[in-house]
PDB file of N, CA and C in Angstrom:
ATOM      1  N   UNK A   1       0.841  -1.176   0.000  1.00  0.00           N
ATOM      2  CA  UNK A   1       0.000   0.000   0.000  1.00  0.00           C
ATOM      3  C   UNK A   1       0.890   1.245   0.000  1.00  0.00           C
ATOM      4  N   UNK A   2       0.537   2.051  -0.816  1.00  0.00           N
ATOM      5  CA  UNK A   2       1.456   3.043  -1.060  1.00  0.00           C
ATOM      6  C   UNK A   2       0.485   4.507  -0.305  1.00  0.00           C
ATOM      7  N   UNK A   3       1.441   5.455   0.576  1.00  0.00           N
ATOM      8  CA  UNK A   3       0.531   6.714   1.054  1.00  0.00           C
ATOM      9  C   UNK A   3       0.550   7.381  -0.078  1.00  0.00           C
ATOM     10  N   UNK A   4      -0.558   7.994   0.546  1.00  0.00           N
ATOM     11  CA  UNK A   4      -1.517   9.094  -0.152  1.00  0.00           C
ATOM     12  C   UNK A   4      -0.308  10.269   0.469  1.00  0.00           C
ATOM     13  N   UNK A   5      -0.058  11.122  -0.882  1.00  0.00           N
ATOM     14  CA  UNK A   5       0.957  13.025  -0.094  1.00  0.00           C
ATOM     15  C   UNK A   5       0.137  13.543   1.398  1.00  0.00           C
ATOM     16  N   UNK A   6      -1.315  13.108   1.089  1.00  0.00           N
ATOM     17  CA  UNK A   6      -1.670  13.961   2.738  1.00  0.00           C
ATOM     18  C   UNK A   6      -1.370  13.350   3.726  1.00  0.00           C
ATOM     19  N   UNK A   7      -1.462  11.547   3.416  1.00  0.00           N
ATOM     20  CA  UNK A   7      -0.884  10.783   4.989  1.00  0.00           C
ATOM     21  C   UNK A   7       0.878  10.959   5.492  1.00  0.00           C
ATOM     22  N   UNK A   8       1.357  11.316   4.081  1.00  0.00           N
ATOM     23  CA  UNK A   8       2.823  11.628   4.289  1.00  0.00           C
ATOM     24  C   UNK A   8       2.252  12.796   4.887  1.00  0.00           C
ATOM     25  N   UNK A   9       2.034  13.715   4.622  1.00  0.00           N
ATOM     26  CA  UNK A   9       2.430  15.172   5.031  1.00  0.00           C
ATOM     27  C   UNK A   9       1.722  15.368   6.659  1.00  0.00           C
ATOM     28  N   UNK A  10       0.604  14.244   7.141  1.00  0.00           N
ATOM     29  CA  UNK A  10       0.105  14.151   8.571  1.00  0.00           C
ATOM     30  C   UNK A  10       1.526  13.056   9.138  1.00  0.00           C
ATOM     31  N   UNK A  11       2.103  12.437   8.739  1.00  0.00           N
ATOM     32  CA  UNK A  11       3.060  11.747   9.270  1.00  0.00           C
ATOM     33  C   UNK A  11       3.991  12.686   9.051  1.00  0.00           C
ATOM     34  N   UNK A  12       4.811  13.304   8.706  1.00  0.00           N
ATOM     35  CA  UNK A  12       5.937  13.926   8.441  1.00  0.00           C
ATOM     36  C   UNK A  12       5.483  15.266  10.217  1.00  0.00           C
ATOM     37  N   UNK A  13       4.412  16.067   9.574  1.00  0.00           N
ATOM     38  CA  UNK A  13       3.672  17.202  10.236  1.00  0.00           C
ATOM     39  C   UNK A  13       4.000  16.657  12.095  1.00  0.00           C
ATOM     40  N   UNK A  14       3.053  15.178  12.259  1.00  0.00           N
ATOM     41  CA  UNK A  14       3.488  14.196  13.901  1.00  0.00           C
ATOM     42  C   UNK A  14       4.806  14.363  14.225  1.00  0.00           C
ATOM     43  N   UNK A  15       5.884  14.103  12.885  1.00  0.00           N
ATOM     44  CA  UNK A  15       7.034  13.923  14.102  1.00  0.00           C
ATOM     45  C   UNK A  15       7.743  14.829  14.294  1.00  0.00           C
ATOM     46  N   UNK A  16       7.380  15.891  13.062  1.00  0.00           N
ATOM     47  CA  UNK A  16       7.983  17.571  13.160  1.00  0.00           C
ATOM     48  C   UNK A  16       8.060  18.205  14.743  1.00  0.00           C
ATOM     49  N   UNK A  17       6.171  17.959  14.898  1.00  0.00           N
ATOM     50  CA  UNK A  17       5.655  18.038  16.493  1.00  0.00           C
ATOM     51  C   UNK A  17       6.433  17.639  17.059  1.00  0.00           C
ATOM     52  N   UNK A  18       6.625  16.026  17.000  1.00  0.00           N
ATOM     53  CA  UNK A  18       7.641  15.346  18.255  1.00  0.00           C
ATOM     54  C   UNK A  18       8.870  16.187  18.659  1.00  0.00           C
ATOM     55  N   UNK A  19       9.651  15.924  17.439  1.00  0.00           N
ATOM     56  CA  UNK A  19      11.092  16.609  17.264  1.00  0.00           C
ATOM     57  C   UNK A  19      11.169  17.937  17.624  1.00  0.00           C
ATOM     58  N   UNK A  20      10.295  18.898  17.460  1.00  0.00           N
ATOM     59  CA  UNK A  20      10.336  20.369  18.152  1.00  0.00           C
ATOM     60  C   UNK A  20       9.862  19.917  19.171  1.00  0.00           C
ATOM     61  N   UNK A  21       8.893  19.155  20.046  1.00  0.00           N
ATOM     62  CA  UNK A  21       8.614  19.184  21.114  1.00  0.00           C
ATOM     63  C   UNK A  21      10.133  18.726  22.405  1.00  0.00           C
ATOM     64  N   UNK A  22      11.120  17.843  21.827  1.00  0.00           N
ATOM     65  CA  UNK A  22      12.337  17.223  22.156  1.00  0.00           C
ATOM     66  C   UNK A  22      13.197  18.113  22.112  1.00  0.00           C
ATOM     67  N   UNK A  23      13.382  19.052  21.369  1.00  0.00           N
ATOM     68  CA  UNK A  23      14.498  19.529  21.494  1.00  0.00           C
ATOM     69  C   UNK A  23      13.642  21.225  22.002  1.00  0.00           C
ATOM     70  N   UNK A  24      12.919  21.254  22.125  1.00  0.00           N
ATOM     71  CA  UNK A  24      11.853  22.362  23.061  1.00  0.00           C
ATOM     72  C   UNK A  24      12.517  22.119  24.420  1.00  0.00           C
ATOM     73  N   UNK A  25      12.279  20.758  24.785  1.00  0.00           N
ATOM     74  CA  UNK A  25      12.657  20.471  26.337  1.00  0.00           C
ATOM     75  C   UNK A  25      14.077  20.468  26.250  1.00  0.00           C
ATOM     76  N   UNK A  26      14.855  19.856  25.882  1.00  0.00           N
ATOM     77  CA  UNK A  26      16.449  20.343  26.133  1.00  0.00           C
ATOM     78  C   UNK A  26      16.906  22.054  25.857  1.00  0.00           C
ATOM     79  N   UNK A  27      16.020  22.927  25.713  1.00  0.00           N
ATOM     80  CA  UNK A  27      16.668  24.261  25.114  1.00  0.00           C
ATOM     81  C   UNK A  27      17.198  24.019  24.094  1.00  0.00           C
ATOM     82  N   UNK A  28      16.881  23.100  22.688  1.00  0.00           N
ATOM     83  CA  UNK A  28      18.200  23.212  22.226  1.00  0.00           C
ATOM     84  C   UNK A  28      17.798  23.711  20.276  1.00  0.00           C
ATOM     85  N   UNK A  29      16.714  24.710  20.732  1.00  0.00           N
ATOM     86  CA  UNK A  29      16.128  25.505  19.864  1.00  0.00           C
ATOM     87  C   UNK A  29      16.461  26.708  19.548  1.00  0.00           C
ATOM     88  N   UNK A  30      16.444  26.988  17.993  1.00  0.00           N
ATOM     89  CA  UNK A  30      17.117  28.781  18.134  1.00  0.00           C
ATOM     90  C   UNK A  30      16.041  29.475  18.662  1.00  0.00           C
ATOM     91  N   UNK A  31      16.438  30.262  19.207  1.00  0.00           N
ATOM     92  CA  UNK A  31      15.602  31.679  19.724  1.00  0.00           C
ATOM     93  C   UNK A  31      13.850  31.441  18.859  1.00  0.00           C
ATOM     94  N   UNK A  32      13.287  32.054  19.403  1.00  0.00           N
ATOM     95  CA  UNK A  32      11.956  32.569  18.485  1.00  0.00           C
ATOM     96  C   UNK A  32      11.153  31.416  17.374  1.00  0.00           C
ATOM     97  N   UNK A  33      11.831  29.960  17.736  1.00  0.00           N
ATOM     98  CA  UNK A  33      11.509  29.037  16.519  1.00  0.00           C
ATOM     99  C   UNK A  33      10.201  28.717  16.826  1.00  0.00           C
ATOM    100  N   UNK A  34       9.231  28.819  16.370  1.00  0.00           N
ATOM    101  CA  UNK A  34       7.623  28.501  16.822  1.00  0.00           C
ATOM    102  C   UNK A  34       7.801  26.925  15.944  1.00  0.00           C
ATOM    103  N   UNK A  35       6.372  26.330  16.682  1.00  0.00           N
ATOM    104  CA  UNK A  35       6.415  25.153  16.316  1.00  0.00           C
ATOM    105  C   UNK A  35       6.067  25.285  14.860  1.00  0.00           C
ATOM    106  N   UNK A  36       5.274  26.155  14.278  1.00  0.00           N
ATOM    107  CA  UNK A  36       4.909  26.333  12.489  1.00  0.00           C
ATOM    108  C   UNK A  36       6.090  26.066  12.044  1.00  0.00           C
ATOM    109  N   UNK A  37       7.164  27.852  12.322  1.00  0.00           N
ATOM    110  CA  UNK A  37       8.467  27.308  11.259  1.00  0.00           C
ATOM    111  C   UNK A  37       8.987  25.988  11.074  1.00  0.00           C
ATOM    112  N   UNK A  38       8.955  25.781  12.182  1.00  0.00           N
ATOM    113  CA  UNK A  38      10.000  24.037  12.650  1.00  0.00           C
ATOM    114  C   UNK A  38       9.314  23.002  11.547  1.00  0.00           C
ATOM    115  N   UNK A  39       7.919  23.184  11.189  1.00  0.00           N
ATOM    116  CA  UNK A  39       7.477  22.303  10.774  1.00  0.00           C
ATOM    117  C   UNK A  39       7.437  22.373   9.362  1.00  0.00           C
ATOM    118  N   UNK A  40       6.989  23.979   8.630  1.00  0.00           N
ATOM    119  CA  UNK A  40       7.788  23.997   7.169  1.00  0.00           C
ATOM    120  C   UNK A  40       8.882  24.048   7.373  1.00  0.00           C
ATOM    121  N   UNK A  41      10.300  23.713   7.955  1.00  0.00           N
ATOM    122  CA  UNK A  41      11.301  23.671   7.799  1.00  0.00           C
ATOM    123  C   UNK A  41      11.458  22.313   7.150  1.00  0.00           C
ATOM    124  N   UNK A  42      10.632  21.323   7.690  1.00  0.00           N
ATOM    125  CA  UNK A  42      10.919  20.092   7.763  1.00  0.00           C
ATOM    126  C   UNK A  42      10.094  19.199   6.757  1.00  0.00           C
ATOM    127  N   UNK A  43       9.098  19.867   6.154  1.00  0.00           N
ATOM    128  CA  UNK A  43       8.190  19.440   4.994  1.00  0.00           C
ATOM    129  C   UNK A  43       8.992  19.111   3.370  1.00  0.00           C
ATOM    130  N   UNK A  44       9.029  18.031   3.053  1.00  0.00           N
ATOM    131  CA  UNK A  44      10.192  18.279   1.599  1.00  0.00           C
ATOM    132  C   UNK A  44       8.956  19.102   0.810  1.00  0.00           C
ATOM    133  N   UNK A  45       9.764  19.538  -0.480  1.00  0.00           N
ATOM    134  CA  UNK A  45       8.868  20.654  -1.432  1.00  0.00           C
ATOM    135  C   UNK A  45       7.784  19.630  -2.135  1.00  0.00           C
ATOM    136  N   UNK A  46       8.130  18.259  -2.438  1.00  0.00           N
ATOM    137  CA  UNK A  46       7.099  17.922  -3.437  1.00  0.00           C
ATOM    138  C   UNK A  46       6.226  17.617  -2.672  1.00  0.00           C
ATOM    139  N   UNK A  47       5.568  17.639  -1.811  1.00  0.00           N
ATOM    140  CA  UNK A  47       4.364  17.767  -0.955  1.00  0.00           C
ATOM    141  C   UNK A  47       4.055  18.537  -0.169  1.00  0.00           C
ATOM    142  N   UNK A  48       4.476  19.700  -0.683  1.00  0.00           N
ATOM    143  CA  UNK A  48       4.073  21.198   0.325  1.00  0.00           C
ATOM    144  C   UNK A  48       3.040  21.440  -0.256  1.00  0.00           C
ATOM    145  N   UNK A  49       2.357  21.200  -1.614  1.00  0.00           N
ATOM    146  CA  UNK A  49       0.992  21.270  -1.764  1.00  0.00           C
ATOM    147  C   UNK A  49       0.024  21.051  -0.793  1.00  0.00           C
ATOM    148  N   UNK A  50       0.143  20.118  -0.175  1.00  0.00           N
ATOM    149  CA  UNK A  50      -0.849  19.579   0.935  1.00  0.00           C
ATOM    150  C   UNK A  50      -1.265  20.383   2.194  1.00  0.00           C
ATOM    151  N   UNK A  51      -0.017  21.055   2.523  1.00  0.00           N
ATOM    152  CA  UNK A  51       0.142  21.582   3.628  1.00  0.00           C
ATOM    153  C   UNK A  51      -0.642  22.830   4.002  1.00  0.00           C
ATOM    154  N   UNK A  52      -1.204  22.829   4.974  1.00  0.00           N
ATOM    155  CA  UNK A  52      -1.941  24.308   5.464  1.00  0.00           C
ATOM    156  C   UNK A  52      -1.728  24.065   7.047  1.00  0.00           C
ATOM    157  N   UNK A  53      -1.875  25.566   7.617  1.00  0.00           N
ATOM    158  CA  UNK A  53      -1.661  25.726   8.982  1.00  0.00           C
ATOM    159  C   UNK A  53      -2.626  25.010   9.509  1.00  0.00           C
ATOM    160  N   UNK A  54      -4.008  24.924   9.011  1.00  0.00           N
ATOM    161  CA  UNK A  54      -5.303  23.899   9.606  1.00  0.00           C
ATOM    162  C   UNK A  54      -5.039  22.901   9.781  1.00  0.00           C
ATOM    163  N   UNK A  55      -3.865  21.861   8.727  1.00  0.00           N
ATOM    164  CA  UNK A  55      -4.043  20.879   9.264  1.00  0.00           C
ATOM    165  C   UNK A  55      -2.779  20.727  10.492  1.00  0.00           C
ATOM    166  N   UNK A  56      -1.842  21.811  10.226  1.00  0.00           N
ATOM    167  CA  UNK A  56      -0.931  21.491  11.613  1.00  0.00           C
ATOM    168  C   UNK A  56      -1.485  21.890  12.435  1.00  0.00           C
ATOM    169  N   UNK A  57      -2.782  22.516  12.655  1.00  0.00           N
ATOM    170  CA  UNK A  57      -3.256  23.076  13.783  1.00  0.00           C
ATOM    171  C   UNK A  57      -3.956  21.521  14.087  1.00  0.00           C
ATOM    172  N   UNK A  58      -4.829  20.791  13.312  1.00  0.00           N
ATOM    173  CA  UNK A  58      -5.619  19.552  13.540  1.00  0.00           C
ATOM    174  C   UNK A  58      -4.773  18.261  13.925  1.00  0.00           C
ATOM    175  N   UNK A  59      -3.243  18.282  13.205  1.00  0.00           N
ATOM    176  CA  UNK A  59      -2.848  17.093  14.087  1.00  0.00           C
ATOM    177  C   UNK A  59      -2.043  17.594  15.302  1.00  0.00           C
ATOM    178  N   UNK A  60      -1.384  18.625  15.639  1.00  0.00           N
ATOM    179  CA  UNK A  60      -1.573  19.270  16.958  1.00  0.00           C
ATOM    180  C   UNK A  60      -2.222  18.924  17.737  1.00  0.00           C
ATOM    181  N   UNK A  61      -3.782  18.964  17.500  1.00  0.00           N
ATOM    182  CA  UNK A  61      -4.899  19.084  19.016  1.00  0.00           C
ATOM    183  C   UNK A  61      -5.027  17.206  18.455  1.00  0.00           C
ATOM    184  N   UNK A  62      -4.953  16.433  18.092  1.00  0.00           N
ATOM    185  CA  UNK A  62      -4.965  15.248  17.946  1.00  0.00           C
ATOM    186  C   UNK A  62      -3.426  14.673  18.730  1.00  0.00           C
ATOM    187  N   UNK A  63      -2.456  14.934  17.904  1.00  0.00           N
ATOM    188  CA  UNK A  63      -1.225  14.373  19.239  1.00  0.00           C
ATOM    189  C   UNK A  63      -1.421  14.824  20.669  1.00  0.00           C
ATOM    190  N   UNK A  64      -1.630  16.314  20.661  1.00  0.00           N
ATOM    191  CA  UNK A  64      -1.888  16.554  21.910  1.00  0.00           C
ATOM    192  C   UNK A  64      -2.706  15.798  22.897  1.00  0.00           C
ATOM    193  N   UNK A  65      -4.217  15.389  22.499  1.00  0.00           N
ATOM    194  CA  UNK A  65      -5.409  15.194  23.284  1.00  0.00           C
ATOM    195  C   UNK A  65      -4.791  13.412  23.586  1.00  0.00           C
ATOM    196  N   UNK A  66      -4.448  13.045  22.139  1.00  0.00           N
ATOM    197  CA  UNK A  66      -4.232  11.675  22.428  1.00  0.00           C
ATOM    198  C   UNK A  66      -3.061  11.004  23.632  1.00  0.00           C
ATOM    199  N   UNK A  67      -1.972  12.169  23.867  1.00  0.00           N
ATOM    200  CA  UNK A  67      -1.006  11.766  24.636  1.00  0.00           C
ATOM    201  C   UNK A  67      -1.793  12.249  26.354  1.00  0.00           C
ATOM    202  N   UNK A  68      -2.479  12.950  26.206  1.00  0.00           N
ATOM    203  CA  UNK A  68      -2.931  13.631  27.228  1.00  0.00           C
ATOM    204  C   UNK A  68      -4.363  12.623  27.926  1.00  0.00           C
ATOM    205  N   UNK A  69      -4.662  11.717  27.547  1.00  0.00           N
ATOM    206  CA  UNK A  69      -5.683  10.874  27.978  1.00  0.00           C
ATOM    207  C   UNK A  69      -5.328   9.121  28.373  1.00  0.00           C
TER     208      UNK A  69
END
């Protein structure tokens, strides 16, 4: 089974989260890096089509709620 660009770009988007959330807790972030930039930093170009702040805002409150219960 091959992904669909949006399940890449909700999988890629999860571990962006993770990975800024990890190196959030060690300090070991430049200055001012919000979790958005971190995450188009980390998106390759041929599936930046997909991408909107809605859905990093939607798997956000989804990693979030899910680790939180």
């Amino acid at each position: 089974m091959t992904l669909s660009d949006k399940e890449k770009m909700v999988a890629i988007i999860s571990n962006g989260i993770a990975v800024f959330s990890l190196l959030q807790e060690r300090d070991s972030l430049p200055k001012n890096t919000s979790m958005y930039d971190f995450v188009l930093k980390v998106i390759p170009e041929d599936i930046k089509s997909e991408l909107s702040i809605e859905l990093i805002d939607e798997v956000f409150q989804y990693v979030s709620s899910a680790h939180s219960s």
